[in-house]
N, C-alpha and C. Protein backbone atom coordinates (compact mmCIF):
# COMPACT_ATOMS: atom_id res chain seq x y z
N UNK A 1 -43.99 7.77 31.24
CA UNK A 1 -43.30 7.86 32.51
C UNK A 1 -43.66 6.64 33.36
N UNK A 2 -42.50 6.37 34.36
CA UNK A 2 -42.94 4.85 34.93
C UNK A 2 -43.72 5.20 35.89
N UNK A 3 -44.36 4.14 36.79
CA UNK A 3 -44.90 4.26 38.11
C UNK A 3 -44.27 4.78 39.28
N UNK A 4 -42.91 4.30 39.16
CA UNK A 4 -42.07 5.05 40.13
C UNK A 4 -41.90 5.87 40.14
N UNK A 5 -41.29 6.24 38.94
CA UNK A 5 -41.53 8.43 38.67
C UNK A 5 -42.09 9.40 38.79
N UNK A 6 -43.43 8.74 38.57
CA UNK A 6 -45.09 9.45 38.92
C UNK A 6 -44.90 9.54 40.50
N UNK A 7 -45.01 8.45 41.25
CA UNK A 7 -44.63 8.19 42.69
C UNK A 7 -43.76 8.99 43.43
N UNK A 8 -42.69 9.23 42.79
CA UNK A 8 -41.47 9.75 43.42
C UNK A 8 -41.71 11.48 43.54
N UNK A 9 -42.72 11.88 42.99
CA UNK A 9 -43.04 13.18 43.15
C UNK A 9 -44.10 13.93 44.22
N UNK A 10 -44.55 12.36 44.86
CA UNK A 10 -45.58 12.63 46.03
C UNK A 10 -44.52 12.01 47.20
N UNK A 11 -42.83 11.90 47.25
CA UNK A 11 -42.68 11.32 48.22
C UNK A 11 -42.36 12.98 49.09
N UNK A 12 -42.55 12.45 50.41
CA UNK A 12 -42.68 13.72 51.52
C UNK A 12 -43.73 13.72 51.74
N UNK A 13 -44.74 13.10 51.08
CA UNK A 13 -46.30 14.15 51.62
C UNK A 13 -46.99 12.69 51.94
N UNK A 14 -48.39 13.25 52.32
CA UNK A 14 -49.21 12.27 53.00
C UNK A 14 -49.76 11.97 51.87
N UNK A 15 -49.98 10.79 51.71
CA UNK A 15 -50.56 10.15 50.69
C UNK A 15 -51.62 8.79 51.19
N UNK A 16 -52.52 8.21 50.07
CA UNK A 16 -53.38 7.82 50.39
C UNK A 16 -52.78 6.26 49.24
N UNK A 17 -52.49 5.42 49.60
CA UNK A 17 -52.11 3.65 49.11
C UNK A 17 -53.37 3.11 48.76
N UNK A 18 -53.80 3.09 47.45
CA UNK A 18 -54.91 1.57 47.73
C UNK A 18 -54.57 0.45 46.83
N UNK A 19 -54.89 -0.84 47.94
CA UNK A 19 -53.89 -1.90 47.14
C UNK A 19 -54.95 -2.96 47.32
N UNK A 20 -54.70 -4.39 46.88
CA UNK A 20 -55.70 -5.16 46.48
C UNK A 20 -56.25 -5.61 48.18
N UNK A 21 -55.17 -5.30 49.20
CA UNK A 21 -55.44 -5.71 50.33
C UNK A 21 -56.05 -4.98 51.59
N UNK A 22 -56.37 -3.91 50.91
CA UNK A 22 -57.20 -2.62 51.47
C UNK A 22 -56.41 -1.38 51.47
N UNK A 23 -56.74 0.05 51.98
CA UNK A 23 -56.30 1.17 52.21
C UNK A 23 -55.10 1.36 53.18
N UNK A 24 -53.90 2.01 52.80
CA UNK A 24 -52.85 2.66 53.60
C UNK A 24 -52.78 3.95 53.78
N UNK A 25 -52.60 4.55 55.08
CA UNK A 25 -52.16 6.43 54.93
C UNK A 25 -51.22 6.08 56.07
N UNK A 26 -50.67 7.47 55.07
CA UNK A 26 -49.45 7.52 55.81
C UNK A 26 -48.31 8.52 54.92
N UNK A 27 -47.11 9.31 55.77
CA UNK A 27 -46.70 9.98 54.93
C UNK A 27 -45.69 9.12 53.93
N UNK A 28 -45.10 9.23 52.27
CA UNK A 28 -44.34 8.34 51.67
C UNK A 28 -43.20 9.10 51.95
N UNK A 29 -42.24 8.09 52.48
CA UNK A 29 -40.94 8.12 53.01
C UNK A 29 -40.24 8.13 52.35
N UNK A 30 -40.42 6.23 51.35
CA UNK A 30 -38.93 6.17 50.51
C UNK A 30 -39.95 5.07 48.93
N UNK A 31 -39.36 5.42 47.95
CA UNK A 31 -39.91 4.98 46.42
C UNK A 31 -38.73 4.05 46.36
N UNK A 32 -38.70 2.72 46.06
CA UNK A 32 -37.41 2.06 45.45
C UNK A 32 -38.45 1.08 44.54
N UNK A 33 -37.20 0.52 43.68
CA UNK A 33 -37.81 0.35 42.62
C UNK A 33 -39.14 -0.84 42.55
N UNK A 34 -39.35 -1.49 43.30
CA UNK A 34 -40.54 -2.49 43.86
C UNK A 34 -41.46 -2.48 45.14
N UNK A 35 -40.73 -1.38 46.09
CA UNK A 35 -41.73 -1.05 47.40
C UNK A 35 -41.87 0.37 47.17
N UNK A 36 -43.01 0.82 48.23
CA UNK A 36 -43.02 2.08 48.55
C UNK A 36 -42.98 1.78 49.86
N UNK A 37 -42.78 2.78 51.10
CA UNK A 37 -42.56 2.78 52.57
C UNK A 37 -43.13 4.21 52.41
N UNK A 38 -44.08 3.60 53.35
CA UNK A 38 -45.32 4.62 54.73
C UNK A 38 -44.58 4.88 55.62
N UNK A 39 -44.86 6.04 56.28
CA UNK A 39 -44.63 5.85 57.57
C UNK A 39 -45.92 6.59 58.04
N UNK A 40 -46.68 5.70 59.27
CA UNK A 40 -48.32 6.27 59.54
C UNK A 40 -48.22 7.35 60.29
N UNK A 41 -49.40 7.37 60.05
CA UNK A 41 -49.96 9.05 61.01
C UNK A 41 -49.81 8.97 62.71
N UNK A 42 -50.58 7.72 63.09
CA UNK A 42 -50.66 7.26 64.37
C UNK A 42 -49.30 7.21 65.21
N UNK A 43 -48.82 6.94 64.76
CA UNK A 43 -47.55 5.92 65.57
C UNK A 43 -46.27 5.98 64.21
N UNK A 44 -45.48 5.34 64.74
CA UNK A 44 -44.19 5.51 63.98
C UNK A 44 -44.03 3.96 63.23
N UNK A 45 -44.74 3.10 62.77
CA UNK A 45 -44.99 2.45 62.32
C UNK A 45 -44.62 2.75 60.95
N UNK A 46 -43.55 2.10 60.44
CA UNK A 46 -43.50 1.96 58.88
C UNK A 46 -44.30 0.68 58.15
N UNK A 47 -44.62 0.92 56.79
CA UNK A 47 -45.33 -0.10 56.27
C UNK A 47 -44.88 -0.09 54.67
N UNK A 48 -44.46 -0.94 54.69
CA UNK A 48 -43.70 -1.78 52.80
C UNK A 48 -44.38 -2.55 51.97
N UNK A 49 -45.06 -1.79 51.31
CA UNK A 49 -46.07 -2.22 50.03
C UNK A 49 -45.48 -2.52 48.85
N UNK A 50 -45.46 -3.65 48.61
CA UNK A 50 -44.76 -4.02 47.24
C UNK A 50 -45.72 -3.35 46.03
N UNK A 51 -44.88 -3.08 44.92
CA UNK A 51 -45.80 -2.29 43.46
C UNK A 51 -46.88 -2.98 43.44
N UNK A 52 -46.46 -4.33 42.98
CA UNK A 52 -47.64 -5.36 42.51
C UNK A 52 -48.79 -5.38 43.19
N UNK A 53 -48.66 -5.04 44.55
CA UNK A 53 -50.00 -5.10 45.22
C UNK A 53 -51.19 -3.55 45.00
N UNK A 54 -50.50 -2.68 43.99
CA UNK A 54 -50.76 -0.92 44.38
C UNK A 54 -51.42 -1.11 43.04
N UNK A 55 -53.00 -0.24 43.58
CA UNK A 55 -54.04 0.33 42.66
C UNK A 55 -53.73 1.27 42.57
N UNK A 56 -53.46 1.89 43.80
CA UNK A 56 -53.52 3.63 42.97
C UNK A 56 -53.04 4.42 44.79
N UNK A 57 -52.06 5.91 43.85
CA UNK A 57 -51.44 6.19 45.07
C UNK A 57 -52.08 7.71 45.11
N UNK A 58 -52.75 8.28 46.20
CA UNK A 58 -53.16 9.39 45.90
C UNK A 58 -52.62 10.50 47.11
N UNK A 59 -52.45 11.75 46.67
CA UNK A 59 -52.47 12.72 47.78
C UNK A 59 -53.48 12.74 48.51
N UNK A 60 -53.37 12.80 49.93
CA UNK A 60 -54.28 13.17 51.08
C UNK A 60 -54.25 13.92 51.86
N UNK A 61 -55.14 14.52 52.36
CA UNK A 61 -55.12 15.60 53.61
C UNK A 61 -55.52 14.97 54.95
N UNK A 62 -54.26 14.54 56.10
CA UNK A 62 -54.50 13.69 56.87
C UNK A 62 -55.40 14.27 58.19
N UNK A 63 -56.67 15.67 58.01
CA UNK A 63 -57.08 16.51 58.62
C UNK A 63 -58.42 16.07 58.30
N UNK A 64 -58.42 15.33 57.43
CA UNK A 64 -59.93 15.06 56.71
C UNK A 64 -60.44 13.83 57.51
């Protein structure tokens, strides 16, 4: 299964981004085929992480 596919099953929920350029949270909005889009907890701030930059995408509990 691809990366996107895996991905596309945590979109809606809060998730946890780590990429070579540090940590993202935020809930995943939208999966296309080379970004993912945050949108943060704080503020309404979206944020567009290209694949190439993504270690690893995890569920989070934004309570923690």
């Amino acid at each position: 299964m691809a990366f996107s596919d895996q991905v596309k099953k945590l979109q809606g929920k809060n998730v946890k981004v780590e990429t070579v350029r540090g940590n993202f949270f935020g809930r995943l909005v939208e999966v296309k085929s080379t970004t993912l889009i945050l949108r943060e907890h704080d503020n309404n701030r979206r944020t567009i992480i290209r694949d190439s930059k993504i270690i690893a995408v995890t569920e989070h509990d934004p309570n923690c």
